[in-house]
C-alpha atoms as a PDB file:
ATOM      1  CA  UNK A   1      -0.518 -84.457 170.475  1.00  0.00           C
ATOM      2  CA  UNK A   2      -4.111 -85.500 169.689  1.00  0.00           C
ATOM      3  CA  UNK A   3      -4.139 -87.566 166.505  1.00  0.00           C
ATOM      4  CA  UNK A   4      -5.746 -85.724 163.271  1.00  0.00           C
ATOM      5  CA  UNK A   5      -7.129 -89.171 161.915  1.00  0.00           C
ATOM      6  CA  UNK A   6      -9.716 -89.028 164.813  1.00  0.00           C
ATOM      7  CA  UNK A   7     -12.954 -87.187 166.439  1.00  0.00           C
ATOM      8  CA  UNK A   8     -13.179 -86.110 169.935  1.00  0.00           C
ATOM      9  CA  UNK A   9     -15.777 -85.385 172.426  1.00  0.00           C
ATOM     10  CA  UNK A  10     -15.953 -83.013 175.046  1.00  0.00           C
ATOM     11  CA  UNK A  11     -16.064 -85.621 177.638  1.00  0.00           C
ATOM     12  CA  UNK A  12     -12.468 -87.197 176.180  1.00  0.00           C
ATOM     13  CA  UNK A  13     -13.287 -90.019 174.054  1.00  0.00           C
ATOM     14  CA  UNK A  14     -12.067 -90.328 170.611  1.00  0.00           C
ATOM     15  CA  UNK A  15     -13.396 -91.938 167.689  1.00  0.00           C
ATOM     16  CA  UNK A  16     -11.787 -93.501 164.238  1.00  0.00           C
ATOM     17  CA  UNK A  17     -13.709 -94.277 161.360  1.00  0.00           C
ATOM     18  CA  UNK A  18     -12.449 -97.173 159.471  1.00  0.00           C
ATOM     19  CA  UNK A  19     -14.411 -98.126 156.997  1.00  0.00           C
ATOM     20  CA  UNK A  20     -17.833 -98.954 157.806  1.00  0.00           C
ATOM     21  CA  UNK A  21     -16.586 -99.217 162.251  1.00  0.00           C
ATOM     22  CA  UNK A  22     -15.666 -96.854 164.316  1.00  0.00           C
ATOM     23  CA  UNK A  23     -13.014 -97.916 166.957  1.00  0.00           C
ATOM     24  CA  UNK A  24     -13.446 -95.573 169.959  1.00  0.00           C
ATOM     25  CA  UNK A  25     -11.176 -95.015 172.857  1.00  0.00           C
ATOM     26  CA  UNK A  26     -10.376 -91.765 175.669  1.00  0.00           C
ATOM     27  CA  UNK A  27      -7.895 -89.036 175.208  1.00  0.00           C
ATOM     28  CA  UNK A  28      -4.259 -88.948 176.354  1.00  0.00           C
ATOM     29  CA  UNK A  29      -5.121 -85.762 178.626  1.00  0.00           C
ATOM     30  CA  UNK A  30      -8.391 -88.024 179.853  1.00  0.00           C
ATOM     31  CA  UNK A  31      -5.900 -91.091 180.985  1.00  0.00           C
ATOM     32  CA  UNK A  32      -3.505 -88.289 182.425  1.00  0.00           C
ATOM     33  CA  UNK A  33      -6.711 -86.898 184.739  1.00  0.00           C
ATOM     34  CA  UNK A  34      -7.527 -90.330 185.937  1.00  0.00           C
ATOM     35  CA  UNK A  35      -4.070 -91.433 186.719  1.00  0.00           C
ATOM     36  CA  UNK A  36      -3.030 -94.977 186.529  1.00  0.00           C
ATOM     37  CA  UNK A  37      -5.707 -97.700 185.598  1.00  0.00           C
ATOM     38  CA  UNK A  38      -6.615-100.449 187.489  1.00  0.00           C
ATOM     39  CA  UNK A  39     -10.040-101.767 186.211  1.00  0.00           C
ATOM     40  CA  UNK A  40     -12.083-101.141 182.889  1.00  0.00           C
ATOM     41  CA  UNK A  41     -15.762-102.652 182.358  1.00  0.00           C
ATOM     42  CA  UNK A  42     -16.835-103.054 178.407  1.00  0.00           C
ATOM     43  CA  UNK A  43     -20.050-103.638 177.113  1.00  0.00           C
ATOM     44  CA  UNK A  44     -21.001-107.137 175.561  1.00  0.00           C
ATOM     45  CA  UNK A  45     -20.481-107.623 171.925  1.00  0.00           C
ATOM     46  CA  UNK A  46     -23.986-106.947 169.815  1.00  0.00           C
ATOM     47  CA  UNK A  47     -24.590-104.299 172.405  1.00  0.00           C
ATOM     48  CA  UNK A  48     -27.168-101.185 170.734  1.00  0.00           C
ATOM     49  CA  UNK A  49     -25.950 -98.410 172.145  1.00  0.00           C
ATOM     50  CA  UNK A  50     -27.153 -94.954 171.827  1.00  0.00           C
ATOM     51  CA  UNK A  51     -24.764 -91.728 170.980  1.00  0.00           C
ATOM     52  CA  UNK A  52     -23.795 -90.249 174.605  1.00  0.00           C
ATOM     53  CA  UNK A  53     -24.882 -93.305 176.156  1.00  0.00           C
ATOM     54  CA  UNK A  54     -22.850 -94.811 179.092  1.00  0.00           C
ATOM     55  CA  UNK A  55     -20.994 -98.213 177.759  1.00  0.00           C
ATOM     56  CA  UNK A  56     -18.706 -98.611 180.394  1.00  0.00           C
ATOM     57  CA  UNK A  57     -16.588 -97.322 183.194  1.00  0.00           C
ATOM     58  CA  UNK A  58     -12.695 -97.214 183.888  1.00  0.00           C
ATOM     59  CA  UNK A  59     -11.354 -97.300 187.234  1.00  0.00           C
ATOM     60  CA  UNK A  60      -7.990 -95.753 188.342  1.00  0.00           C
ATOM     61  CA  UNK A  61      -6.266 -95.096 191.733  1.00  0.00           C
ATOM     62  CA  UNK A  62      -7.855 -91.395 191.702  1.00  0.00           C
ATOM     63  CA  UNK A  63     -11.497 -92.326 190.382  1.00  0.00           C
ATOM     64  CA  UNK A  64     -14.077 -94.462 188.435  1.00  0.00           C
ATOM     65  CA  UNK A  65     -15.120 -92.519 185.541  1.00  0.00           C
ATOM     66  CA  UNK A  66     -17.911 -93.332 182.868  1.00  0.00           C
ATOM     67  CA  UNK A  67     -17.161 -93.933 179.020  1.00  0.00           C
ATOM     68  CA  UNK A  68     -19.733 -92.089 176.619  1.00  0.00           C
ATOM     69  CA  UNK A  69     -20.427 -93.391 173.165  1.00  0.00           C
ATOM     70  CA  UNK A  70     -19.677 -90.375 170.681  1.00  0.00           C
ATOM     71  CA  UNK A  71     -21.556 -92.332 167.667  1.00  0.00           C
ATOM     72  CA  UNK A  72     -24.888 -94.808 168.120  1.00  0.00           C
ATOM     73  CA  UNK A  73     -24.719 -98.196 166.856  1.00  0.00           C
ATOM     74  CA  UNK A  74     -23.786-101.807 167.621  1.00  0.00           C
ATOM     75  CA  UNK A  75     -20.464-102.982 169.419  1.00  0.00           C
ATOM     76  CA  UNK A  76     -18.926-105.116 166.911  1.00  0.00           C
ATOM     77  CA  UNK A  77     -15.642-106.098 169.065  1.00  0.00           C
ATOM     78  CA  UNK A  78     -14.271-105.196 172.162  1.00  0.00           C
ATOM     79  CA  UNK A  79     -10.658-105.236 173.340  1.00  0.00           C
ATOM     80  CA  UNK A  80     -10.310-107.806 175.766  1.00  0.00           C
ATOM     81  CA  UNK A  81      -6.607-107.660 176.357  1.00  0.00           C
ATOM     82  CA  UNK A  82      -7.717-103.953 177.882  1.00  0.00           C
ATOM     83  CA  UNK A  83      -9.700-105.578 180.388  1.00  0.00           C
ATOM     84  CA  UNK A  84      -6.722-107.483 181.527  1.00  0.00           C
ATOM     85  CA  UNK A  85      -4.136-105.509 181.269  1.00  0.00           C
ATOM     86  CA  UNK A  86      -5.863-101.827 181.434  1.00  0.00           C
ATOM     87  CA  UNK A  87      -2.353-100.462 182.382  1.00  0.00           C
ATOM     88  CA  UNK A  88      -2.144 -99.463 178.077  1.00  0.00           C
ATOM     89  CA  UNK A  89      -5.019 -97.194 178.966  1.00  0.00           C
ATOM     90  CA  UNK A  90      -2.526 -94.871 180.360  1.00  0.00           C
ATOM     91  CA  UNK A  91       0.500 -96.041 178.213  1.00  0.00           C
ATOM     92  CA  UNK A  92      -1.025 -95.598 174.989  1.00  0.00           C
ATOM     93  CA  UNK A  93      -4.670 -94.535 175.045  1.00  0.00           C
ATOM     94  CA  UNK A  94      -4.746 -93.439 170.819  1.00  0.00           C
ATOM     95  CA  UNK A  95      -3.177 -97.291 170.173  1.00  0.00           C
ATOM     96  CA  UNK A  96      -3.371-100.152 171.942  1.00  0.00           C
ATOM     97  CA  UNK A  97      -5.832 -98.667 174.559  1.00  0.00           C
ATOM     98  CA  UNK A  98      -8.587 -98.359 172.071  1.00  0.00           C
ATOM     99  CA  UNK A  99     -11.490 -99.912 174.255  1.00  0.00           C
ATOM    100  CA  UNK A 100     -14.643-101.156 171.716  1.00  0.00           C
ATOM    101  CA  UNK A 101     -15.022-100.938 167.727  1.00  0.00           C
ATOM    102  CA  UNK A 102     -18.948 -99.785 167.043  1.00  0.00           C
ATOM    103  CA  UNK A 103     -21.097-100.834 163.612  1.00  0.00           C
ATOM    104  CA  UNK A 104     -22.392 -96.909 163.498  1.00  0.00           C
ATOM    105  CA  UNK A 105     -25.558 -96.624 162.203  1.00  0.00           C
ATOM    106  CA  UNK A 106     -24.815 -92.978 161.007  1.00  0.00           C
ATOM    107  CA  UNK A 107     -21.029 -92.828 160.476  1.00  0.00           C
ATOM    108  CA  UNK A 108     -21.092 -89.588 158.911  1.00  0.00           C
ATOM    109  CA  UNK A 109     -22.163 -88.009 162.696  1.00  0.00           C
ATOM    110  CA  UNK A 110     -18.390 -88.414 163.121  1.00  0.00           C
ATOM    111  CA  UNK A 111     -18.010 -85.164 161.247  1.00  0.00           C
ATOM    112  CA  UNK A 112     -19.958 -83.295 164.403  1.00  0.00           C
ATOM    113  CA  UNK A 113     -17.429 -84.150 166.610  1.00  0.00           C
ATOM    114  CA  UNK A 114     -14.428 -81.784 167.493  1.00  0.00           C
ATOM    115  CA  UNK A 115     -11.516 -82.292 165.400  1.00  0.00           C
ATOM    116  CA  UNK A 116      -7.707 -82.479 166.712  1.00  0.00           C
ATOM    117  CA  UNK A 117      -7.537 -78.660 166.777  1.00  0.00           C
ATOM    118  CA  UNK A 118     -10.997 -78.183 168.340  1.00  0.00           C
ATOM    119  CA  UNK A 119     -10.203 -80.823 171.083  1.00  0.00           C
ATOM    120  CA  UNK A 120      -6.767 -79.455 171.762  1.00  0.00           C
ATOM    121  CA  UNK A 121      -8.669 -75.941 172.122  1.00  0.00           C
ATOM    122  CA  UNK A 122     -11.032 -77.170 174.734  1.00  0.00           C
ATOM    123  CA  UNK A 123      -8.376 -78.937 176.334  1.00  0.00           C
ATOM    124  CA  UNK A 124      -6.299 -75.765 177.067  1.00  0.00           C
ATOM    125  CA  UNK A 125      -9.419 -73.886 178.046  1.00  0.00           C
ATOM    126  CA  UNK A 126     -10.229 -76.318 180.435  1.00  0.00           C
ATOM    127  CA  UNK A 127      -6.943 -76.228 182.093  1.00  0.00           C
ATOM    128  CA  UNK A 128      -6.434 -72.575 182.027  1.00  0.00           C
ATOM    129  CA  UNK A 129      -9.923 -72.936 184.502  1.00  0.00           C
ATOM    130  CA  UNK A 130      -8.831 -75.496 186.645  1.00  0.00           C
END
């Protein structure tokens, strides 16, 4: 379900390496807990951000929820067709609903990150709580 190309935090975002960027997005069971999306707010291109920093929120009909940054660096491109049309958040969240590409300045802290099988594992333990 989760894709094995990718690196997930425990607050639902996912991260691809690609080279020397990192194109980050949230989780198929994170767009399934908000419910359908209405708004999204990106950060501006050039941005610095910190890892576990706050670059952005995403709005549905149940909640507004903040977006974490699993690596630090700079926002090299964001996906503006997201912010107006945020209805692929929820339609496919680990494609087209990618949400900013970062410059990382450490891309090899990708490899601290939960992989598909550790996601999917805190995933199931979370809803076996719930």
């Amino acid at each position: 379900m989760y894709p094995d190309d990718r690196r997930y935090t425990k607050e639902h975002e996912w991260v691809k390496v690609e080279g020397d960027r990192a194109r980050v997005g949230i989780t198929d069971y994170a767009q399934n807990q908000l419910g359908d999306v209405v708004y999204l707010e990106l950060p501006e291109v050039g941005r610095v951000l910190k890892a576990g920093e706050t670059f952005g929120t995403v709005e549905s009909v149940k909640a507004v929820s903040e977006l974490y940054a699993p690596l630090a660096g700079e926002v090299a491109e964001v996906n503006s067709e997201l912010v107006s049309s945020p209805e692929a958040i929820n339609t496919d969240p680990h494609g087209k609903g990618w949400m900013v590409v970062i410059r990382p300045s450490d891309p090899a802290a990708a490899g601290a990150l939960l992989d598909a099988a550790g996601y999917s594992s805190l995933v199931e333990s979370g809803a076996k709580q719930a």
